[in-house]
Protein backbone atom coordinates (compact mmCIF):
# COMPACT_ATOMS: atom_id res chain seq x y z
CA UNK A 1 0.00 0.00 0.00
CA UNK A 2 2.48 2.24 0.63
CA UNK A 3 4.59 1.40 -2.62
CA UNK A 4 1.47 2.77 -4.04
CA UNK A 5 1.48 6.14 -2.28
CA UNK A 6 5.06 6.97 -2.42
CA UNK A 7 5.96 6.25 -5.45
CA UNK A 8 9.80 5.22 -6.96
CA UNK A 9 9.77 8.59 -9.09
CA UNK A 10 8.86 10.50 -6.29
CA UNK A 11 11.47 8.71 -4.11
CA UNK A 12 14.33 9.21 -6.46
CA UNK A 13 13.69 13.27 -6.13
CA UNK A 14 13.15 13.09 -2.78
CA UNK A 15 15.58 10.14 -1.50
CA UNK A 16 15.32 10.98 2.63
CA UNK A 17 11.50 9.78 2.45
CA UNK A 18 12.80 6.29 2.37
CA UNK A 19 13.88 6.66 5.55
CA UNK A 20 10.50 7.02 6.64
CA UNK A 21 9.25 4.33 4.85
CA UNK A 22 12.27 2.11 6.08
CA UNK A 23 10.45 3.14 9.70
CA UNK A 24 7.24 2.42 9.00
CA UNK A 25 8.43 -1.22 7.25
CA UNK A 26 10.66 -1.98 10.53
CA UNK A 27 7.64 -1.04 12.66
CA UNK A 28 5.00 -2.87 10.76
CA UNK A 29 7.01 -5.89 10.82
CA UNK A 30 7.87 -5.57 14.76
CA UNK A 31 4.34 -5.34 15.28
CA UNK A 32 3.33 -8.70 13.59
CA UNK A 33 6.56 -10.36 15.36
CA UNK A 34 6.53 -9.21 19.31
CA UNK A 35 2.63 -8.57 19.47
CA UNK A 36 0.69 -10.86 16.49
CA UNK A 37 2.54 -13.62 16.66
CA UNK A 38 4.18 -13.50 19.82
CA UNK A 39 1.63 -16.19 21.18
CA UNK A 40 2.14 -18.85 18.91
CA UNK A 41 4.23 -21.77 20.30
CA UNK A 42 6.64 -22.35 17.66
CA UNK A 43 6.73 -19.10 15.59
CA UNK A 44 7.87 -17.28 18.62
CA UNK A 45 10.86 -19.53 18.60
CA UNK A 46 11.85 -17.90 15.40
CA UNK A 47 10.92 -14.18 15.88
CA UNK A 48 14.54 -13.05 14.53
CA UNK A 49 14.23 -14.46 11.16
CA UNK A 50 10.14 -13.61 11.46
CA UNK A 51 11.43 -9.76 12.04
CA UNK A 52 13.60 -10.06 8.58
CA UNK A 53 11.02 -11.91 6.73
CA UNK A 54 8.10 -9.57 7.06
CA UNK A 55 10.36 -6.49 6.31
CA UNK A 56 11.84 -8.21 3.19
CA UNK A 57 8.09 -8.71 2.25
CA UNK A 58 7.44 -4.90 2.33
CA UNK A 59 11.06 -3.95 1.04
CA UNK A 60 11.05 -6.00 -2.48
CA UNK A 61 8.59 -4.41 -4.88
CA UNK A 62 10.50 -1.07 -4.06
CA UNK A 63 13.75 -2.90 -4.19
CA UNK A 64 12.46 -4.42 -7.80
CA UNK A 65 11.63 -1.32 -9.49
CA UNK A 66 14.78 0.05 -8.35
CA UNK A 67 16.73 -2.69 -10.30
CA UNK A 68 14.72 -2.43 -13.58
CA UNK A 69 15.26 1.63 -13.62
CA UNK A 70 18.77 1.54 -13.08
CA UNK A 71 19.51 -1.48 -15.82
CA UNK A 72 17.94 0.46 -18.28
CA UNK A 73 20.27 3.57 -17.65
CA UNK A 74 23.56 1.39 -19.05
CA UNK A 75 22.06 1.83 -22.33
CA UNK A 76 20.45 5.43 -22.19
CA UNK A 77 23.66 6.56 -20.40
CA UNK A 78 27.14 6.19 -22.49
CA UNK A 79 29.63 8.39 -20.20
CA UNK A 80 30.47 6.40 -17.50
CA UNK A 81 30.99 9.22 -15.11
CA UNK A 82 27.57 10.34 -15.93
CA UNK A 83 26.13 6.67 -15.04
CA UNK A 84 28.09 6.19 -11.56
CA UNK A 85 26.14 9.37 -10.74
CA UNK A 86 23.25 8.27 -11.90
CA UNK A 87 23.27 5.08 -10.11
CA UNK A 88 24.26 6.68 -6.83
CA UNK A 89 20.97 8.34 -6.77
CA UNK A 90 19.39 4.77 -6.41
CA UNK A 91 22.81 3.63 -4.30
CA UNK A 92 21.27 7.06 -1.86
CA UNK A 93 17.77 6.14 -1.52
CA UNK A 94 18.17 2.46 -0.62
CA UNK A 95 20.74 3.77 2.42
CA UNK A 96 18.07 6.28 3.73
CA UNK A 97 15.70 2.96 3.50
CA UNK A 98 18.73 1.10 5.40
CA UNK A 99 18.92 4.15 7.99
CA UNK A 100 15.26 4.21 8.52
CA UNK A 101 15.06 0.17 9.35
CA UNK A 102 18.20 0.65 11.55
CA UNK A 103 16.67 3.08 13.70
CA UNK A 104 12.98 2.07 13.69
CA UNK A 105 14.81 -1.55 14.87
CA UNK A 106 16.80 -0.05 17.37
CA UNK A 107 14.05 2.47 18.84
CA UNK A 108 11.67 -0.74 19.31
CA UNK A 109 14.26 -2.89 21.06
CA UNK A 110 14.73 0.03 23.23
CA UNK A 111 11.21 0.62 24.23
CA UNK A 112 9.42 -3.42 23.58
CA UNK A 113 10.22 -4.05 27.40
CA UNK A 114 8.38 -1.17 28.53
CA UNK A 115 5.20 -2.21 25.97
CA UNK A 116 5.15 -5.73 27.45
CA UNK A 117 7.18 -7.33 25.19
CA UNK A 118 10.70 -9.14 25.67
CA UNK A 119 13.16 -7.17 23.05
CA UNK A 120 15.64 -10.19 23.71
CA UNK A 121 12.84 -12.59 22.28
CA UNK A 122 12.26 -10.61 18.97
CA UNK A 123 15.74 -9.84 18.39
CA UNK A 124 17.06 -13.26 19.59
CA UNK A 125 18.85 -14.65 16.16
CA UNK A 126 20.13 -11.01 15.73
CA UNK A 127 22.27 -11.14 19.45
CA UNK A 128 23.00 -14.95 18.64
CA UNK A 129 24.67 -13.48 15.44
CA UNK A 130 26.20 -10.79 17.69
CA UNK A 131 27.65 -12.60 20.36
CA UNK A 132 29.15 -15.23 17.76
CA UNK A 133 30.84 -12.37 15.92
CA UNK A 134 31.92 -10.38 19.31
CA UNK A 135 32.80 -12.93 21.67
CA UNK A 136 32.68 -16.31 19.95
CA UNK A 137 35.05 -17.90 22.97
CA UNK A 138 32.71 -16.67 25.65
CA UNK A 139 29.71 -17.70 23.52
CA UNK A 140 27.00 -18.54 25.70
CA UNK A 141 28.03 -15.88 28.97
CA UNK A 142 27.15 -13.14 26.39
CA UNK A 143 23.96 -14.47 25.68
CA UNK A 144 23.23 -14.86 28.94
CA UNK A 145 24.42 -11.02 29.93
CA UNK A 146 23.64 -9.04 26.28
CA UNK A 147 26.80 -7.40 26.71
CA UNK A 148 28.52 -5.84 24.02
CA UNK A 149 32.04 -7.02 23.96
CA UNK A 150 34.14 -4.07 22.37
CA UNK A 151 37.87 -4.12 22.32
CA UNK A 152 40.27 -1.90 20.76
CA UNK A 153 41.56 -2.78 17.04
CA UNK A 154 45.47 -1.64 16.53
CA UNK A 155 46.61 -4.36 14.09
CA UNK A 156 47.16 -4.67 10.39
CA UNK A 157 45.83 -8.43 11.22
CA UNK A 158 42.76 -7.51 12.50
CA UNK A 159 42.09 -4.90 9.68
CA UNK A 160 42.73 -7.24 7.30
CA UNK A 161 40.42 -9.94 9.07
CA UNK A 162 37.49 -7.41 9.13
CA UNK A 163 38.29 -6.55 5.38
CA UNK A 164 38.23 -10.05 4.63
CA UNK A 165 34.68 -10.75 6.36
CA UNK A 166 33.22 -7.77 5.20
CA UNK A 167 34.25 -8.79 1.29
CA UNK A 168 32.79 -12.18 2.25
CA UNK A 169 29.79 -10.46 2.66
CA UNK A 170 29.54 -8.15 -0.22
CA UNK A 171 30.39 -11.24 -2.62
CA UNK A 172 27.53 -13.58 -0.78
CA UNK A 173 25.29 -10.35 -1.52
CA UNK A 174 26.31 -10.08 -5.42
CA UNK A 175 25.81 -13.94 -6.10
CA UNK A 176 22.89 -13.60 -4.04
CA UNK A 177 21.68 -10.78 -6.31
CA UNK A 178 22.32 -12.77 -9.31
CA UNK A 179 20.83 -15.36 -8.91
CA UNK A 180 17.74 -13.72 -7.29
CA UNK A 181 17.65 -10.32 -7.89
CA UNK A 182 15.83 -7.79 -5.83
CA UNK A 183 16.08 -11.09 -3.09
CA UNK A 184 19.59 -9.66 -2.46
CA UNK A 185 17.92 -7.21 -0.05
CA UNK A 186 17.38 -9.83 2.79
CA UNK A 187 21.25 -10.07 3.40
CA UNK A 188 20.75 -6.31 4.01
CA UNK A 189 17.40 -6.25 6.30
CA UNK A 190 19.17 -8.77 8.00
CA UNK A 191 22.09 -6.70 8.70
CA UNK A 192 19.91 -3.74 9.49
CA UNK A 193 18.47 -6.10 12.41
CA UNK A 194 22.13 -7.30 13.62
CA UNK A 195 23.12 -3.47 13.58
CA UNK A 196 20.35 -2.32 15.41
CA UNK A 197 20.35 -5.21 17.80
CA UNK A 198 23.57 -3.90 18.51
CA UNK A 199 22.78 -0.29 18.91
CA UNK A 200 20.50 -1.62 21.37
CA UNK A 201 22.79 -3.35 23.67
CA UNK A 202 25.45 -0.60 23.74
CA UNK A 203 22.90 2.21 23.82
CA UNK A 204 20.52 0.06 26.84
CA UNK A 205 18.14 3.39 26.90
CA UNK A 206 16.57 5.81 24.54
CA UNK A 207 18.38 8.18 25.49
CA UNK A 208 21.65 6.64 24.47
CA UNK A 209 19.79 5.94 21.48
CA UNK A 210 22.42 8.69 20.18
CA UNK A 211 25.89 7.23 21.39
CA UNK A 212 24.83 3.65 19.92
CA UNK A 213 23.64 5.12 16.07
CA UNK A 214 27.18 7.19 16.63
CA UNK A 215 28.89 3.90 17.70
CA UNK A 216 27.81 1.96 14.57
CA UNK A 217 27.29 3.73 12.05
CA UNK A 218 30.53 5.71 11.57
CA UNK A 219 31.74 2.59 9.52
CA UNK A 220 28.62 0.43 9.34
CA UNK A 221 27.03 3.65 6.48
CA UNK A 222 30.17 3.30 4.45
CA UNK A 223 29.95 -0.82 4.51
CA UNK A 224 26.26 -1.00 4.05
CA UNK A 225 26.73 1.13 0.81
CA UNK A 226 29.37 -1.03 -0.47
CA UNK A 227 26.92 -4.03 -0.13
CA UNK A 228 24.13 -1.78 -1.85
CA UNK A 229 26.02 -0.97 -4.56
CA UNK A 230 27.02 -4.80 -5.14
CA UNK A 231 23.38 -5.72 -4.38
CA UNK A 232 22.50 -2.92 -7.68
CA UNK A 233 25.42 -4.97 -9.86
CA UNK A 234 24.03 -8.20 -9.53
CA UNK A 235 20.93 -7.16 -9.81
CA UNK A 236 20.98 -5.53 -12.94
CA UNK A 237 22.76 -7.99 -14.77
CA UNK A 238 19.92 -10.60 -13.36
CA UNK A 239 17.24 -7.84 -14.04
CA UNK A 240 18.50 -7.81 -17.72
CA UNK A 241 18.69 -11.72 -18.14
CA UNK A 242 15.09 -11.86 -17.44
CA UNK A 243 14.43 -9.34 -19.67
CA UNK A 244 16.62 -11.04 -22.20
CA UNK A 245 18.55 -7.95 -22.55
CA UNK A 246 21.67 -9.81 -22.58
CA UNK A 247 22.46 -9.90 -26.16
CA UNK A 248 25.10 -7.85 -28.48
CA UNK A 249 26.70 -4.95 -27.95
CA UNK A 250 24.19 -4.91 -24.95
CA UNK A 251 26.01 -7.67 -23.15
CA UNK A 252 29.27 -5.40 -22.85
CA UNK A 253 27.30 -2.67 -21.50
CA UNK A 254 26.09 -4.06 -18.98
CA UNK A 255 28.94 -6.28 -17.81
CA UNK A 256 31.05 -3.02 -17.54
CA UNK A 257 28.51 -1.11 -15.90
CA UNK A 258 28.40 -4.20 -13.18
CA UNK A 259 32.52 -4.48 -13.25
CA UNK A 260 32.96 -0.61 -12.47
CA UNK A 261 29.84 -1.05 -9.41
CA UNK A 262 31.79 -3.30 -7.88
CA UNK A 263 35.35 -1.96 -8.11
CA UNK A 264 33.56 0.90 -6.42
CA UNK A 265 32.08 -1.27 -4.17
CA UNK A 266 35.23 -2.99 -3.20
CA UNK A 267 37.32 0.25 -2.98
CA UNK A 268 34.43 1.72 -0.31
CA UNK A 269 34.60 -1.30 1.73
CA UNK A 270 38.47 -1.02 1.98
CA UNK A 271 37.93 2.51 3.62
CA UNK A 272 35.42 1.57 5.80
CA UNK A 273 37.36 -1.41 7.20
CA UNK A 274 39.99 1.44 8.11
CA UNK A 275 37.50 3.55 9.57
CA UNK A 276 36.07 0.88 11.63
CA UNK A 277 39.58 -0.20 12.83
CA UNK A 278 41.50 3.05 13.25
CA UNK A 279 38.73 5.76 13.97
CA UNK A 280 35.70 4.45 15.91
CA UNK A 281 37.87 3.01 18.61
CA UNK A 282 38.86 6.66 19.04
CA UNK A 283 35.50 7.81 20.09
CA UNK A 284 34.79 4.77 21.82
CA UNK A 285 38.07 4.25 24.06
C-alpha cells in the first residue's frame, strides 16, 4: 500500500523519504513479530528471522523497481561518469531505506520491554549473530548477559580480518543478487536487524539511542553502501537476463557497468574497514 502512495519517481527526487518508509516497514514488521505472533508456540521460537522476513516482504517491490530503472540507464547513459552518478541516486535512496530500518529496529528494542514485550525474544537470532561475531570464545556468557564485547583494534591483522569478512559479505550479496535479484535485499534487512540489535545493547536506553547510532554507524554507512552498490550490480545484470537484454553490444554494457559497481564497491569497503579499525575506537576508548 504504501509502494502505491510513495511512489519510486517521487522517491528518487526526494531520497530521505525512504527513511521514513524504512520506519514504518521496521515497525509494521515488529508489530506482527513481538505482538501478532508473539503467542504462537513455535513461531515465537523464530521471531529473529520472522522480524527479517516480514520487512523483506514490504522492502522488495521497491527494491524491484529500483533494479529495472537503473539497468535500463547502461544503455540510455554512455559516459560512465555520468552513469556512476546516476546510479548513486538509487545507491542514496536504498541507504536512507537502510537508515530508517536501523533506527525504527533499534528504537523498538529500546522501548518493547516497557510495551510488554521481551526485546531479547524478537531480536534473539540477531544477538546470537552478535555474540558469535563479538565474543565467539565466551559464547554462551554473552547471551546470557547481552553485553557488548568491544575491544580496541590496533593491528594490520585484524584490519585485514574485518576486510576479509566484510568482502565475504559483499560477494555472498552479489551472487545472491544474481541469482535472485531484488532477493539480495534480505542479506541487508538482516544486517539492518544485527546493527540495530547492537545499537540496542550498547545504547541500553533511549536516550543513548544517540551514542549507539554514533557507535555503529561511523563505519557500518560506508559498509552498508558497499553491499548496496554490489546488491544494484548483480541485480541488474539478473534484471537484464530476465528481460533477455543480454544480447550484443548490450552484453558489454552491462557487464562493464556491473565491473565498475563493484570496483567501487570494493574500494568503499576497503575505507570503511579502516575507519572501523582506526577511527571508531577513538571515540569509543
Amino acid at each position: 500500500m504504501i509502494g502505491r502512495i510513495v511512489s519510486l519517481k517521487r522517491v528518487m527526487k526526494r531520497p530521505w523519504e525512504m527513511g521514513y518508509i524504512g520506519f514504518i516497514y521496521s515497525s509494521i514488521a515488529i508489530i506482527l513479530t513481538s505482538f501478532v505472533f508473539a503467542n504462537d508456540s513455535v513461531l515465537n521460537q523464530y521471531s529473529g528471522i520472522l522480524l527479517v522476513l516480514f520487512t523483506l516482504i514490504c522492502c522488495l517491490p521497491y527494491m524491484y523497481q529500483i533494479l529495472r530503472q537503473e539497468e535500463g540507464k547502461g544503455f540510455e547513459i554512455s559516459s560512465q561518469g555520468r552513469l556512476i552518478r546516476e546510479h548513486s541516486k538509487a545507491v542514496h535512496a536504498l541507504m536512507w531505506l537502510f537508515l530508517g530500518l536501523v533506527v525504527g529496529f533499534s528504537i523498538w528494542y529500546l522501548i518493547l520491554p516497557s510495551l510488554g514485550a521481551n526485546s531479547h525474544n524478537s531480536f534473539d537470532a540477531q544477538i546470537k549473530t552478535f555474540c558469535m561475531i563479538n565474543s565467539p570464545h565466551q559464547y554462551e556468557n554473552c547471551l546470557g548477559q547481552y553485553g557488548l564485547i568491544s575491544g580496541k583494534a590496533t593491528s594490520g591483522e585484524h584490519l585485514l580480518g574485518i576486510f576479509a569478512n566484510n568482502l565475504y559479505v559483499l560477494m555472498f550479496t552479489l551472487v545472491f543478487s544474481l541469482i535472485f535479484g531484488a532477493g539480495a535485499i534480505f542479506i541487508l534487512i538482516w544486517n539492518a536487524s544485527v546493527i540495530a540489535a547492537a545499537i540496542g545493547m550498547f545504547a541500553e536506553n533511549i536516550s543513548r539511542l544517540h551514542l549507539g547510532l554514533l557507535r555503529y554507524l561511523v563505519h557500518g554507512l560506508p559498509e552498508i553502501s558497499a553491499y548496496f552498490i554490489a546488491a544494484l550490480a548483480g541485480g541488474i545484470v539478473s534484471v537484464s537476463v530476465m528481460r533477455k537484454d543480454l544480447r550484443g553490444e548490450r552484453l558489454w554494457i552491462i557487464l562493464q557497468d556491473a565491473i565498475i559497481l563493484v570496483i567501487v564497491a570494493v574500494l568503499i569497503l576497503i575505507a570503511s574497514a579502516f575507519l572501523e579499525v582506526y577511527f571508531t575506537p577513538l571515540l569509543f576508548k
